[in-house]
C-alpha atoms as a PDB file:
ATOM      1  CA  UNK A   1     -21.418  19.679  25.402  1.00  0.00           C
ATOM      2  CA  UNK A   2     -18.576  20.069  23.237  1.00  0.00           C
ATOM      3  CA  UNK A   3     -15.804  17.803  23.525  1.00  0.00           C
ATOM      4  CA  UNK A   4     -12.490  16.827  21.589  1.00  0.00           C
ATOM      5  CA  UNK A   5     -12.454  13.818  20.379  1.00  0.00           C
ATOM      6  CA  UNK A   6      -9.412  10.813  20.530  1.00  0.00           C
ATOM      7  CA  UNK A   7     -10.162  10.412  16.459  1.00  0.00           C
ATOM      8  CA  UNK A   8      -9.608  14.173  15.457  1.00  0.00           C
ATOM      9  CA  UNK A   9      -6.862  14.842  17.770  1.00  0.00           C
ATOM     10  CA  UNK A  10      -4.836  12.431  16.222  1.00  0.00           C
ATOM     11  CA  UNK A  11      -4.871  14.355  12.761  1.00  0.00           C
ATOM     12  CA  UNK A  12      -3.807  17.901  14.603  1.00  0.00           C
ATOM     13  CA  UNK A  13      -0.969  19.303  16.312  1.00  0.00           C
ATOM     14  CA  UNK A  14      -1.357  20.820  19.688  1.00  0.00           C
ATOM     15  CA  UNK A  15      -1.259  24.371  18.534  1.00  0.00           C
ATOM     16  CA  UNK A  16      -4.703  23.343  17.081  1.00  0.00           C
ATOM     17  CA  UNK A  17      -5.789  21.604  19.916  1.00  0.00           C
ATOM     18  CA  UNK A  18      -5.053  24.891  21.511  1.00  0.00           C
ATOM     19  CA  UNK A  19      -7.468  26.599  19.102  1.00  0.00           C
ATOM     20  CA  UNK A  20      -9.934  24.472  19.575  1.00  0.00           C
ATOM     21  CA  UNK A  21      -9.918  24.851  23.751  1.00  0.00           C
ATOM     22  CA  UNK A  22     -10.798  28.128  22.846  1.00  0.00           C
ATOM     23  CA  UNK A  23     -13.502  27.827  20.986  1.00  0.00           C
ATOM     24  CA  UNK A  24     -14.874  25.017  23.061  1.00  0.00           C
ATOM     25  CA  UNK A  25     -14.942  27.767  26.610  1.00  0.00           C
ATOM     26  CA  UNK A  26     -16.309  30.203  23.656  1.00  0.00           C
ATOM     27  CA  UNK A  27     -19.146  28.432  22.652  1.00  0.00           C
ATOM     28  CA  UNK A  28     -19.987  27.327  26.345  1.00  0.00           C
ATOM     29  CA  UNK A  29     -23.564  28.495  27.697  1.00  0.00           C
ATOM     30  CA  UNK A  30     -22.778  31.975  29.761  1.00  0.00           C
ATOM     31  CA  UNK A  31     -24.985  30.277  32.883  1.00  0.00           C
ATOM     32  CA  UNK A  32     -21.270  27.853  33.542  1.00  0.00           C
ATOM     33  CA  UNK A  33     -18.779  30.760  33.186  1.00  0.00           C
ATOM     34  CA  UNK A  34     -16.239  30.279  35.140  1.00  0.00           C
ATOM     35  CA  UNK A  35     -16.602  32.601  38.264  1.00  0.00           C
ATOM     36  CA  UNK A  36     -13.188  33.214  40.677  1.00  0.00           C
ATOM     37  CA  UNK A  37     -13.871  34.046  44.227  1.00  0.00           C
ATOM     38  CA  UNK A  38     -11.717  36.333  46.114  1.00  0.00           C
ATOM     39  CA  UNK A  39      -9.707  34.727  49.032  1.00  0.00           C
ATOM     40  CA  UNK A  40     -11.778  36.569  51.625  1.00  0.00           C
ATOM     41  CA  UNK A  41     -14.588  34.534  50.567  1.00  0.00           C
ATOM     42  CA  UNK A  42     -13.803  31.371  50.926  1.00  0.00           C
ATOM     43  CA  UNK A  43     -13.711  29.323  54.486  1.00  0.00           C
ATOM     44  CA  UNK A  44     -11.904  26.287  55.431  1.00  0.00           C
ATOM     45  CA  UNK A  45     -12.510  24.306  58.555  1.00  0.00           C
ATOM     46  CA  UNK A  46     -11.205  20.896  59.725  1.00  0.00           C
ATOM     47  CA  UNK A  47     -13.198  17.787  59.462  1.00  0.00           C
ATOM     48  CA  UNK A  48     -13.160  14.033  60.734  1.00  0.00           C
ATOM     49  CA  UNK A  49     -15.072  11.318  59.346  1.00  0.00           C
ATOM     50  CA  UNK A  50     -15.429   7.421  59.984  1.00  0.00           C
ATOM     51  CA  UNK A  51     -15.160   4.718  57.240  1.00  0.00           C
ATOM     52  CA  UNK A  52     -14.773   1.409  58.567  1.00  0.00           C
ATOM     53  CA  UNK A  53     -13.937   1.807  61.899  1.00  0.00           C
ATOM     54  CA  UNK A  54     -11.076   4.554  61.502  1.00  0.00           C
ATOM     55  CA  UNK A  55     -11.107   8.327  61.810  1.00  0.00           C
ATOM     56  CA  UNK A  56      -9.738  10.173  58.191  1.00  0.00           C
ATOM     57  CA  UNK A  57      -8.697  14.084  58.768  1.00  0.00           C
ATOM     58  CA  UNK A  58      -9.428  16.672  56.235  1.00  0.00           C
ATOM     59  CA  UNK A  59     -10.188  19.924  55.214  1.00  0.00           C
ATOM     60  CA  UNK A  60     -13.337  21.566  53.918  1.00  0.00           C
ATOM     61  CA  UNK A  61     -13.404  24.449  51.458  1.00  0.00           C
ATOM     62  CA  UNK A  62     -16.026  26.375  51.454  1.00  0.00           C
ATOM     63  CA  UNK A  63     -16.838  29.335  48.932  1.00  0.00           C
ATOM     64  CA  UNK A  64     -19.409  31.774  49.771  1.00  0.00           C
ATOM     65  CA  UNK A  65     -21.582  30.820  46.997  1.00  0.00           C
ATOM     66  CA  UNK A  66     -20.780  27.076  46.164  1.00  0.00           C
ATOM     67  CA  UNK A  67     -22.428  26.266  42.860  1.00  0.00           C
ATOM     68  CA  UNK A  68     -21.053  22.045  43.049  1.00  0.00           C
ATOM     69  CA  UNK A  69     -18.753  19.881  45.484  1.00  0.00           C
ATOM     70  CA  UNK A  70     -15.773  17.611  44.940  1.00  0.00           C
ATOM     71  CA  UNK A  71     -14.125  15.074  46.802  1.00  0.00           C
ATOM     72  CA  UNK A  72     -10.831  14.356  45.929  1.00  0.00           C
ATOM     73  CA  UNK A  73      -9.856  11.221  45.528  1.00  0.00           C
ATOM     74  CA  UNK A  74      -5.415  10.377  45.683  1.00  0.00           C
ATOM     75  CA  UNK A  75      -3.567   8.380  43.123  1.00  0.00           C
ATOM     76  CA  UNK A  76      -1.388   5.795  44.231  1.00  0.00           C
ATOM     77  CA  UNK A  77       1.404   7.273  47.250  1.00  0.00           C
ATOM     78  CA  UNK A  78       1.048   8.366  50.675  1.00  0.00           C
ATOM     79  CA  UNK A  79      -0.938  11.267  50.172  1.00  0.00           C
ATOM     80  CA  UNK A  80      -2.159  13.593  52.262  1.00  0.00           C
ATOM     81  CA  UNK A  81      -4.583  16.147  51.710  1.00  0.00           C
ATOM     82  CA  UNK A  82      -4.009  17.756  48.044  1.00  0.00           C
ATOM     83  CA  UNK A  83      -4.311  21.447  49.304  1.00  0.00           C
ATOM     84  CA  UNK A  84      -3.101  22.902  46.389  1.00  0.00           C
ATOM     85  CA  UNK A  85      -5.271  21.654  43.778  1.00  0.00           C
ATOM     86  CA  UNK A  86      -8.497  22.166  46.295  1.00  0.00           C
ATOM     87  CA  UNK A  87      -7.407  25.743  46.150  1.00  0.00           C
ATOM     88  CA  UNK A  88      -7.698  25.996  42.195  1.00  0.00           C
ATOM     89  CA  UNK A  89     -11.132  24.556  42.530  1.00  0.00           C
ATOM     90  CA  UNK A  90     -12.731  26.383  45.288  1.00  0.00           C
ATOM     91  CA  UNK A  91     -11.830  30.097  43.428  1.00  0.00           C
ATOM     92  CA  UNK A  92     -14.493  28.952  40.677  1.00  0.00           C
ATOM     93  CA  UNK A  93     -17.537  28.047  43.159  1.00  0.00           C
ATOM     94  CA  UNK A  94     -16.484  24.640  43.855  1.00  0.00           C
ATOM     95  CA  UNK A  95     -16.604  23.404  47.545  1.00  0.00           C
ATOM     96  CA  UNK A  96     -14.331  20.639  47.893  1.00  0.00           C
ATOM     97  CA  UNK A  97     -13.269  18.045  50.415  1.00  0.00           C
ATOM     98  CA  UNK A  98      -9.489  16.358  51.293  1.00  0.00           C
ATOM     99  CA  UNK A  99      -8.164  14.232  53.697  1.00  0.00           C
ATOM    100  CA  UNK A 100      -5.305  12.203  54.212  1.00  0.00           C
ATOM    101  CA  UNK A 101      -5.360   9.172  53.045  1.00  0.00           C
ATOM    102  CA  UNK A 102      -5.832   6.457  55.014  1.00  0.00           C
ATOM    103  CA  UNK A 103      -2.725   5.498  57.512  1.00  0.00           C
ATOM    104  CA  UNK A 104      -1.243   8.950  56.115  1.00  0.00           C
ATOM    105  CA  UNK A 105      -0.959  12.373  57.891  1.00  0.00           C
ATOM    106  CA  UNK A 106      -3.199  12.713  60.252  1.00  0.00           C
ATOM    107  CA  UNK A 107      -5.797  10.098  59.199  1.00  0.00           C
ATOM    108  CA  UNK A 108      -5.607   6.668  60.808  1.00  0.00           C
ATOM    109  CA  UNK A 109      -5.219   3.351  59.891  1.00  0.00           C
ATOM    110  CA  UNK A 110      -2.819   1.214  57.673  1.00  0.00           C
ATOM    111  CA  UNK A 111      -1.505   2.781  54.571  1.00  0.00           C
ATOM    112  CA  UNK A 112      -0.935  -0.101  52.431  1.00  0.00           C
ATOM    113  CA  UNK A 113       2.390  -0.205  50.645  1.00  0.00           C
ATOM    114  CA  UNK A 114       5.109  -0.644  48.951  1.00  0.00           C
ATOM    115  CA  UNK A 115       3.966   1.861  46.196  1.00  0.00           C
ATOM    116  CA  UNK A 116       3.982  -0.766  42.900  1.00  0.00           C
ATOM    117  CA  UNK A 117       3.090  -3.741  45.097  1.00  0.00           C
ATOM    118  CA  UNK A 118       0.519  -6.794  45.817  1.00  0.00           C
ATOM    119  CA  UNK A 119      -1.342  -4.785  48.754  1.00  0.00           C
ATOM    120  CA  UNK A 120      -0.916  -1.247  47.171  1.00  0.00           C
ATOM    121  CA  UNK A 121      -3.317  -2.109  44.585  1.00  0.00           C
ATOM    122  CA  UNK A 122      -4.925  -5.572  45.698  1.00  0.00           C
ATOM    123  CA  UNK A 123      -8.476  -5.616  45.088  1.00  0.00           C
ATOM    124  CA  UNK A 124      -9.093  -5.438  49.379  1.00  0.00           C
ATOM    125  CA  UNK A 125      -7.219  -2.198  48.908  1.00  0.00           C
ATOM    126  CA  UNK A 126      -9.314  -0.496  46.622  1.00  0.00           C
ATOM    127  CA  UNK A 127     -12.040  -1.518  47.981  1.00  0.00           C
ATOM    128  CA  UNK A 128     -11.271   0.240  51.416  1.00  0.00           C
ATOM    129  CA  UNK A 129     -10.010   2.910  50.042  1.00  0.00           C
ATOM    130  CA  UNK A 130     -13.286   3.554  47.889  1.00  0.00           C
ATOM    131  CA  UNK A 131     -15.648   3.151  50.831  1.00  0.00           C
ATOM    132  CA  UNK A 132     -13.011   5.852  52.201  1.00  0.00           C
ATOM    133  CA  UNK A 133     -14.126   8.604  49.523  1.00  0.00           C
ATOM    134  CA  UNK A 134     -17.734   7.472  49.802  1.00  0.00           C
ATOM    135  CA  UNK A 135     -17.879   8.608  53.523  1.00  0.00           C
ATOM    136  CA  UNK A 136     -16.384  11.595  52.289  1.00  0.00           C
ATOM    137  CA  UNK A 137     -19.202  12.159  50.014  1.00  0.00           C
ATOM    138  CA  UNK A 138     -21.933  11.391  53.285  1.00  0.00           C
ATOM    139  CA  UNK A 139     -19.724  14.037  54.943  1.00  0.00           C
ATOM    140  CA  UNK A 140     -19.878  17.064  51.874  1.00  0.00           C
ATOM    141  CA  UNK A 141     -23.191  16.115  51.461  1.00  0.00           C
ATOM    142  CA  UNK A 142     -24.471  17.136  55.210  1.00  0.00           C
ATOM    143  CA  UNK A 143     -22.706  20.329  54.134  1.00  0.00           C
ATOM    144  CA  UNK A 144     -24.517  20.434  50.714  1.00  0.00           C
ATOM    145  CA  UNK A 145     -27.566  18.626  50.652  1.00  0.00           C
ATOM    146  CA  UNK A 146     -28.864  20.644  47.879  1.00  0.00           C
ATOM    147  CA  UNK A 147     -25.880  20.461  45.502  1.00  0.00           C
ATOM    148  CA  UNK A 148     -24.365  18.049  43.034  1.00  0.00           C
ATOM    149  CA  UNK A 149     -21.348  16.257  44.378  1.00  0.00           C
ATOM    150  CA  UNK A 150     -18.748  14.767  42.514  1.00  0.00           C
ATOM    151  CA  UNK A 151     -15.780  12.763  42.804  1.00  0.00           C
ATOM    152  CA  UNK A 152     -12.329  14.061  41.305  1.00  0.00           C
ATOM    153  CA  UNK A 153      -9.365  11.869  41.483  1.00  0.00           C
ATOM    154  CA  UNK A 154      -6.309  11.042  39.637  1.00  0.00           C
ATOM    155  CA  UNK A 155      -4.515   7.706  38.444  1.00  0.00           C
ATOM    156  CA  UNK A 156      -5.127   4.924  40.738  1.00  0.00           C
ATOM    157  CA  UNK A 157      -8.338   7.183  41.511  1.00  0.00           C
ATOM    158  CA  UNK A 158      -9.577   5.240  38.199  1.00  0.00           C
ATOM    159  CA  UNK A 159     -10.430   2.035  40.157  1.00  0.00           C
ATOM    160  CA  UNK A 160     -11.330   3.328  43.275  1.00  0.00           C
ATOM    161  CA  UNK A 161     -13.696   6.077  42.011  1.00  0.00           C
ATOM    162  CA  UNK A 162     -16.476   3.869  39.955  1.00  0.00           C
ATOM    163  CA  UNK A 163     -16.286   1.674  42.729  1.00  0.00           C
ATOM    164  CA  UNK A 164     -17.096   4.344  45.141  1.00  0.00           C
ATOM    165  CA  UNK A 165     -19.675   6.114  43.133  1.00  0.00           C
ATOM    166  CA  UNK A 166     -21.513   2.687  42.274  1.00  0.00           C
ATOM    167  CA  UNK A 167     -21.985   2.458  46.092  1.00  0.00           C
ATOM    168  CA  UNK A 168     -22.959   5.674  46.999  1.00  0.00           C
ATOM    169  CA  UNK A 169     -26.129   7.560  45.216  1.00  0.00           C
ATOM    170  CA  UNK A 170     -25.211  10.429  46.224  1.00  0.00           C
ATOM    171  CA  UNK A 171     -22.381  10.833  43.894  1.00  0.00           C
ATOM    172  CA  UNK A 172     -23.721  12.701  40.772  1.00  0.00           C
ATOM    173  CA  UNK A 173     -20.679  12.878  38.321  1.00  0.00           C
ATOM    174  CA  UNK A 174     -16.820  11.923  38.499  1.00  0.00           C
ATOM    175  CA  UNK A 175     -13.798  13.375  36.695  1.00  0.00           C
ATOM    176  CA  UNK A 176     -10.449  11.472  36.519  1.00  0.00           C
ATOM    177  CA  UNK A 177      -7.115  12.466  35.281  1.00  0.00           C
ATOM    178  CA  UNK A 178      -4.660   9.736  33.799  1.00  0.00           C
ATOM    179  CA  UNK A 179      -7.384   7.152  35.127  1.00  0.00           C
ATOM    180  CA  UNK A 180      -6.825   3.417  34.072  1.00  0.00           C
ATOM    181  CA  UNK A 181      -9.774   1.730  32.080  1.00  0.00           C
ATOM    182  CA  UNK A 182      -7.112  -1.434  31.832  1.00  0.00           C
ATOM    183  CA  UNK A 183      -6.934  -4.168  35.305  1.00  0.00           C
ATOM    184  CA  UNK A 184      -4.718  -3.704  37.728  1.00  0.00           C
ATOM    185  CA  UNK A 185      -2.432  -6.230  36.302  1.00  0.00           C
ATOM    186  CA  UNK A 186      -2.224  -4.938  33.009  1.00  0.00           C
ATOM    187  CA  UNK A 187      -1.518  -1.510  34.098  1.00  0.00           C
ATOM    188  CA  UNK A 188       1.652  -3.171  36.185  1.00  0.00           C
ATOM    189  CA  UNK A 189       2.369  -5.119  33.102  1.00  0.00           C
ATOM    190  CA  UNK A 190       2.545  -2.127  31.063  1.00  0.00           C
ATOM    191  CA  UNK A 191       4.336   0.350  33.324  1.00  0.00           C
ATOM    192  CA  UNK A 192       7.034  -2.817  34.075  1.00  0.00           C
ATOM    193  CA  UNK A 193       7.778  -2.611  30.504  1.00  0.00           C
ATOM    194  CA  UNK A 194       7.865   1.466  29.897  1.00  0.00           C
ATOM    195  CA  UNK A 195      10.261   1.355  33.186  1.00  0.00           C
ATOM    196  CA  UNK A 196       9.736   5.149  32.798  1.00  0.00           C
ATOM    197  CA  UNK A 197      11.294   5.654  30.128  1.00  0.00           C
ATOM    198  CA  UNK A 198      10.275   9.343  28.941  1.00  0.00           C
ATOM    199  CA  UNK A 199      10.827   8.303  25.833  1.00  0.00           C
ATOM    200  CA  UNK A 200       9.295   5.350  25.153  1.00  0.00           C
ATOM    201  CA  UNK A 201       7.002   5.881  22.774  1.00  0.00           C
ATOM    202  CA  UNK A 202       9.563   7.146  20.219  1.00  0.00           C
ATOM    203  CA  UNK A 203      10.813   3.834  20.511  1.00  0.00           C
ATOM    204  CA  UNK A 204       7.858   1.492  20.367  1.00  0.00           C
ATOM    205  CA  UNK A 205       4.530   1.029  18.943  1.00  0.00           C
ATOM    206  CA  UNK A 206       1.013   0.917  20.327  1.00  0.00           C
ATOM    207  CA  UNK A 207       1.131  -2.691  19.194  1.00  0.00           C
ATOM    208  CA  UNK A 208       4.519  -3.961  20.965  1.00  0.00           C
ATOM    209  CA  UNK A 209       3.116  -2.319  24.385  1.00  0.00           C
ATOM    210  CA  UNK A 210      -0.602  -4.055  24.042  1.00  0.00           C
ATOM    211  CA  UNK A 211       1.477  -7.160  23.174  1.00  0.00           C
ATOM    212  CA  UNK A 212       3.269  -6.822  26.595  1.00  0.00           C
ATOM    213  CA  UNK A 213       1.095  -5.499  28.968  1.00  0.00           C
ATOM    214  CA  UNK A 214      -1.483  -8.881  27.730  1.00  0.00           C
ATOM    215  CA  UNK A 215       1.071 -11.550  27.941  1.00  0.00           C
ATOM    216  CA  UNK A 216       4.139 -10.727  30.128  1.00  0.00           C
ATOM    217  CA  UNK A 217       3.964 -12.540  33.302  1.00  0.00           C
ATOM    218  CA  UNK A 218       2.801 -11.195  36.366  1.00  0.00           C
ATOM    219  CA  UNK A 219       5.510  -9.788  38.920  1.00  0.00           C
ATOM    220  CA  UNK A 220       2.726 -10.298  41.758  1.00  0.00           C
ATOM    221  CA  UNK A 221       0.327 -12.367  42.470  1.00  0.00           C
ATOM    222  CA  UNK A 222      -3.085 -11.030  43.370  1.00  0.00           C
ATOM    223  CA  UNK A 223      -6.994 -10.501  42.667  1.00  0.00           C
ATOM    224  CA  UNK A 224      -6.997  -7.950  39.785  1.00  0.00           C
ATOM    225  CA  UNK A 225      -9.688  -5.284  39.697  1.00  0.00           C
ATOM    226  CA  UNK A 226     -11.340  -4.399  35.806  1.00  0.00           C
ATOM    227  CA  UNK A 227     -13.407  -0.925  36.338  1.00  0.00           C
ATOM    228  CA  UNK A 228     -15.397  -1.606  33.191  1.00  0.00           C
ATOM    229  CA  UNK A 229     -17.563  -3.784  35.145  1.00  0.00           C
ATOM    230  CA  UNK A 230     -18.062  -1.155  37.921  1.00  0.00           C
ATOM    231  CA  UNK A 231     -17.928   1.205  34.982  1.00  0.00           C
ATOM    232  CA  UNK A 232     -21.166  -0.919  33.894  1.00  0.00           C
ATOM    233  CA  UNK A 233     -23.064  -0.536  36.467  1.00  0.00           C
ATOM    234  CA  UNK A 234     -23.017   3.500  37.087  1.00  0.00           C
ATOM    235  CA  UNK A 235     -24.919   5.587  35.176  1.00  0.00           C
ATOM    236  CA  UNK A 236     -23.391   9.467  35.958  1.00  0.00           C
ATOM    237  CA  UNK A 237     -21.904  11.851  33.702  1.00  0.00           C
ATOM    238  CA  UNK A 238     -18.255  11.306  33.686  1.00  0.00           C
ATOM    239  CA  UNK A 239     -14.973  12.906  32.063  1.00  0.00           C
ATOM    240  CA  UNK A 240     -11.766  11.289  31.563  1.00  0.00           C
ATOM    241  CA  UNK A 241      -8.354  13.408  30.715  1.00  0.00           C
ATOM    242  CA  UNK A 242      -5.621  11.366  29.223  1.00  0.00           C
ATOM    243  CA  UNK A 243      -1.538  12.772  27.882  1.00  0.00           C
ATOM    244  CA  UNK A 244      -1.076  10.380  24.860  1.00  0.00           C
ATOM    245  CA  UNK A 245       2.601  10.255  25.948  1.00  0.00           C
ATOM    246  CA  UNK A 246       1.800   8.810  29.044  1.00  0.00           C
ATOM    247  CA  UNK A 247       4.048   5.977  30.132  1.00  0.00           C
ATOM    248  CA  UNK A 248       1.940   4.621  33.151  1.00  0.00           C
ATOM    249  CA  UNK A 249      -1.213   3.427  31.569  1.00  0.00           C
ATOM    250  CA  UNK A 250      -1.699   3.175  27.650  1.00  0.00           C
ATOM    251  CA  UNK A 251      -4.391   6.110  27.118  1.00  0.00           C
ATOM    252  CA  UNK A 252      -5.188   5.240  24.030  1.00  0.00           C
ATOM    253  CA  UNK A 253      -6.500   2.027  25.136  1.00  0.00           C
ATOM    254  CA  UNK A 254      -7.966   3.226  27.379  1.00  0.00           C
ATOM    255  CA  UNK A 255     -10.207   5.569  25.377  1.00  0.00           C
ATOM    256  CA  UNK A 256     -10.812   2.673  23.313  1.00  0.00           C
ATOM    257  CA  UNK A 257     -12.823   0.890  26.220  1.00  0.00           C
ATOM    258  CA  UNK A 258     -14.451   4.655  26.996  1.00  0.00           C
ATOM    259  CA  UNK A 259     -15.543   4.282  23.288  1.00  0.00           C
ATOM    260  CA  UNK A 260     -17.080   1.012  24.010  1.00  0.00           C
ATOM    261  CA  UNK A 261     -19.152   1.813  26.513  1.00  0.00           C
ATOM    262  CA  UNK A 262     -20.581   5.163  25.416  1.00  0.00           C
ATOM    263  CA  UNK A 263     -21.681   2.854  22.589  1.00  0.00           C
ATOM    264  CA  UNK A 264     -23.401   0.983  24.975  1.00  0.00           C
ATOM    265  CA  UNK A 265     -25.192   4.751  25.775  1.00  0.00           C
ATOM    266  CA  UNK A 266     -23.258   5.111  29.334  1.00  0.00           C
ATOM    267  CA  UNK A 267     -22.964   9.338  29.569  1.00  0.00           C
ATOM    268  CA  UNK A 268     -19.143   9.372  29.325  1.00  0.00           C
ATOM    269  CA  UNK A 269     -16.715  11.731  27.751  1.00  0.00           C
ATOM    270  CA  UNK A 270     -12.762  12.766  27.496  1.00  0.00           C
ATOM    271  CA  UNK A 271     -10.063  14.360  26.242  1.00  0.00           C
ATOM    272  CA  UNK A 272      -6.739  13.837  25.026  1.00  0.00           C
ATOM    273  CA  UNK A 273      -3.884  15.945  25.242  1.00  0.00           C
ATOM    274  CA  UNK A 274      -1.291  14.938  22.455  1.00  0.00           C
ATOM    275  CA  UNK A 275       2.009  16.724  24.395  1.00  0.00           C
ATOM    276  CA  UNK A 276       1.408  15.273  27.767  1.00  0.00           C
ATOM    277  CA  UNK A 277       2.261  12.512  30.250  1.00  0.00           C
ATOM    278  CA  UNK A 278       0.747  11.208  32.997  1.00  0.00           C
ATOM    279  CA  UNK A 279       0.779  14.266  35.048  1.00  0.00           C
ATOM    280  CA  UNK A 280      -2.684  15.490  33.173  1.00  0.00           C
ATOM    281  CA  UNK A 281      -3.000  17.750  36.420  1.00  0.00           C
ATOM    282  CA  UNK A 282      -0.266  19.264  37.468  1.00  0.00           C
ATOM    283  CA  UNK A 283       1.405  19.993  34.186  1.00  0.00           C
ATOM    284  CA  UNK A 284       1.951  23.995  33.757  1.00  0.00           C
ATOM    285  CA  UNK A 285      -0.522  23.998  30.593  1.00  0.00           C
ATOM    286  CA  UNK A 286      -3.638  24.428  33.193  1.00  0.00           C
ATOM    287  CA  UNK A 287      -6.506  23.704  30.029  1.00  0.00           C
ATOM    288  CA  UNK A 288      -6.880  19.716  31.666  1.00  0.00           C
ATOM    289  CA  UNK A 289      -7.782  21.336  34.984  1.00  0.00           C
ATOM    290  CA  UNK A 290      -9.964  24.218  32.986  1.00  0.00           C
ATOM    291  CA  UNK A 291     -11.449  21.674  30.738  1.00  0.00           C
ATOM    292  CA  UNK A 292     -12.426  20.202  33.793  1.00  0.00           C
ATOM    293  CA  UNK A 293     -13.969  22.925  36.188  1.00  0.00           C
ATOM    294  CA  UNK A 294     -16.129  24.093  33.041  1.00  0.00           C
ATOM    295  CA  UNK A 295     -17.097  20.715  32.513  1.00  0.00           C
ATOM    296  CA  UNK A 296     -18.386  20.142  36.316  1.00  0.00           C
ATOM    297  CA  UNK A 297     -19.908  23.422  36.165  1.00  0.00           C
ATOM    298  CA  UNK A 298     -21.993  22.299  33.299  1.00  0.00           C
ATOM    299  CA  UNK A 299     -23.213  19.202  35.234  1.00  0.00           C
ATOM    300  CA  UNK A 300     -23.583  20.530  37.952  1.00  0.00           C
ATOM    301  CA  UNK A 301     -25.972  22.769  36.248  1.00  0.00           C
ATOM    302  CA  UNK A 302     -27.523  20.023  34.462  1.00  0.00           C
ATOM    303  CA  UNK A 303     -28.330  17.642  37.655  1.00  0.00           C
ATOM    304  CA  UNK A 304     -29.739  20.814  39.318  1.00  0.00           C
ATOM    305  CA  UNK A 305     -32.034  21.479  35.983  1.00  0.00           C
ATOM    306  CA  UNK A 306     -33.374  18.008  36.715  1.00  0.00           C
ATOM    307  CA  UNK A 307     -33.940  17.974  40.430  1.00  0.00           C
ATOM    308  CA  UNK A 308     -36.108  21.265  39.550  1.00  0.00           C
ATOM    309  CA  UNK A 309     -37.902  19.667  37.028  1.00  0.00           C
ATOM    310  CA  UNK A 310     -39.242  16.990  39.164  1.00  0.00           C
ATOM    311  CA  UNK A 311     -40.095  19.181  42.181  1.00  0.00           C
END
């Protein structure tokens, strides 16, 4: 698979990058073209699921000739099901499955808040809300058995995902946008100091915000979470899309730990987009989320090369 990498990006301007996107969907293999369904073939239908003891809502989408599932998995917020996005995704072949988060919408349970807070991102937290998307994945997979199943989530998605997919087998690959490789109290550390500022990094270095986010002291008080050490433990394809100008977690960084452990042979990959922020998803340049279907059709097609190989 072709992918752009953090070192070369950093010696082009976007208009290149822009080049290069093209060439990268050119040179694809024609068996993961990107296929869009007509509305009148896709389904949706309302589901309910338990994880630990409470009943999440959400909705299925089905296209007539799914070729990979998703779960989505919500960033940080009171969520409820992302509707929108599951609509981009089911037009290429991809069935996909969102709720509302827990204690949000129509799901129940305790949503646990304030948004930057101790119980918003305290380790118990994550931890419920991955076994959350794992039922999810029990629930797509009695609709799928036969397909590879992902999980796609976005910004606080980066600790709950590995967590999630390191206790559930069936999960085959994972794709995060703007996903944290840093603790939980680093990335509060470092987004204390941007204080969303837009333009931030026009006024510091890498350096000064590394300096920061490692020894300011901590606003809370709580069990951090690292995902390298879930990150450790899986072994699945997985694709990470960073904006370098993102003030919410430093992507660079965060590459730097990607490029750690795919030197430790662990099948991971990403992208980074020099002209974008934290909203790698819902930005109007749509190559992230293009990047990103061709890139789950391709495993998708892998993981199914494999399971025919062995039968």
């Amino acid at each position: 698979m072709i992918i752009i990498s953090t070192e070369y990006i950093n010696k082009i301007t976007f208009k290149s990058i822009k080049l290069i996107v093209l060439l990268v969907f050119f040179f694809l293999p024609t068996s993961t073209k990107l296929i869009a369904q007509s509305p009148e073939t896709i389904q949706t239908k309302e589901v309910k699921f338990i994880s630990e003891g409470v009943q999440l809502v959400g909705t299925l989408y089905q296209p007539q000739k799914a070729q990979s599932a998703v779960v989505l998995v919500h960033g940080s917020g009171q969520t409820t099901r992302m509707t929108q996005f599951a609509e981009r995704l089911v037009k290429d072949s991809i069935a996909v499955l969102t709720y509302d988060k827990r204690g949000v919408g129509a799901s129940g349970g305790v949503y646990a808040g304030p948004e930057v807070g101790t119980n918003n991102i305290d380790a118990v937290n994550l931890e419920l809300l991955s076994k959350d998307a794992a039922s999810a994945v029990n629930i797509l997979n009695e609709e799928y058995k036969n397909l590879p199943i992902g999980l796609l989530g976005f910004s606080q998605a980066g600790w709950i995902i590995p967590i999630a997919a390191n206790e559930n087998p069936l999960v085959d690959f994972m794709v995060l946008f703007s996903c944290p490789t840093i603790t939980t109290l680093e990335q509060l550390r470092f987004q204390f100091y941007t204080n969303g500022d837009t333009e931030f990094w026009e006024k510091h270095t890498q350096e000064e915000a590394l300096d920061h986010m490692y020894n300011d002291p901590d606003r809370y008080q709580f069990t951090t979470t690292d995902p390298k050490v879930t990150l450790n433990k899986v072994s699945i394809p997985g694709l990470w899309i960073y904006g370098e100008l993102d003030i919410q977690i430093p992507a660079k960084l965060c590459i730097e730990h990607l490029n750690s452990l795919k030197a430790e042979g662990k099948p991971f990959e990403y992208i980074l987009f020099s002209d974008l922020g934290h909203s790698t998803a819902s930005t109007k340049n749509t190559q992230p989320v293009d990047i990103a279907i061709q890139w789950i059709k391709q495993e998708a097609q892998h993981t199914m090369n494999k399971s025919n190989s062995k039968n």
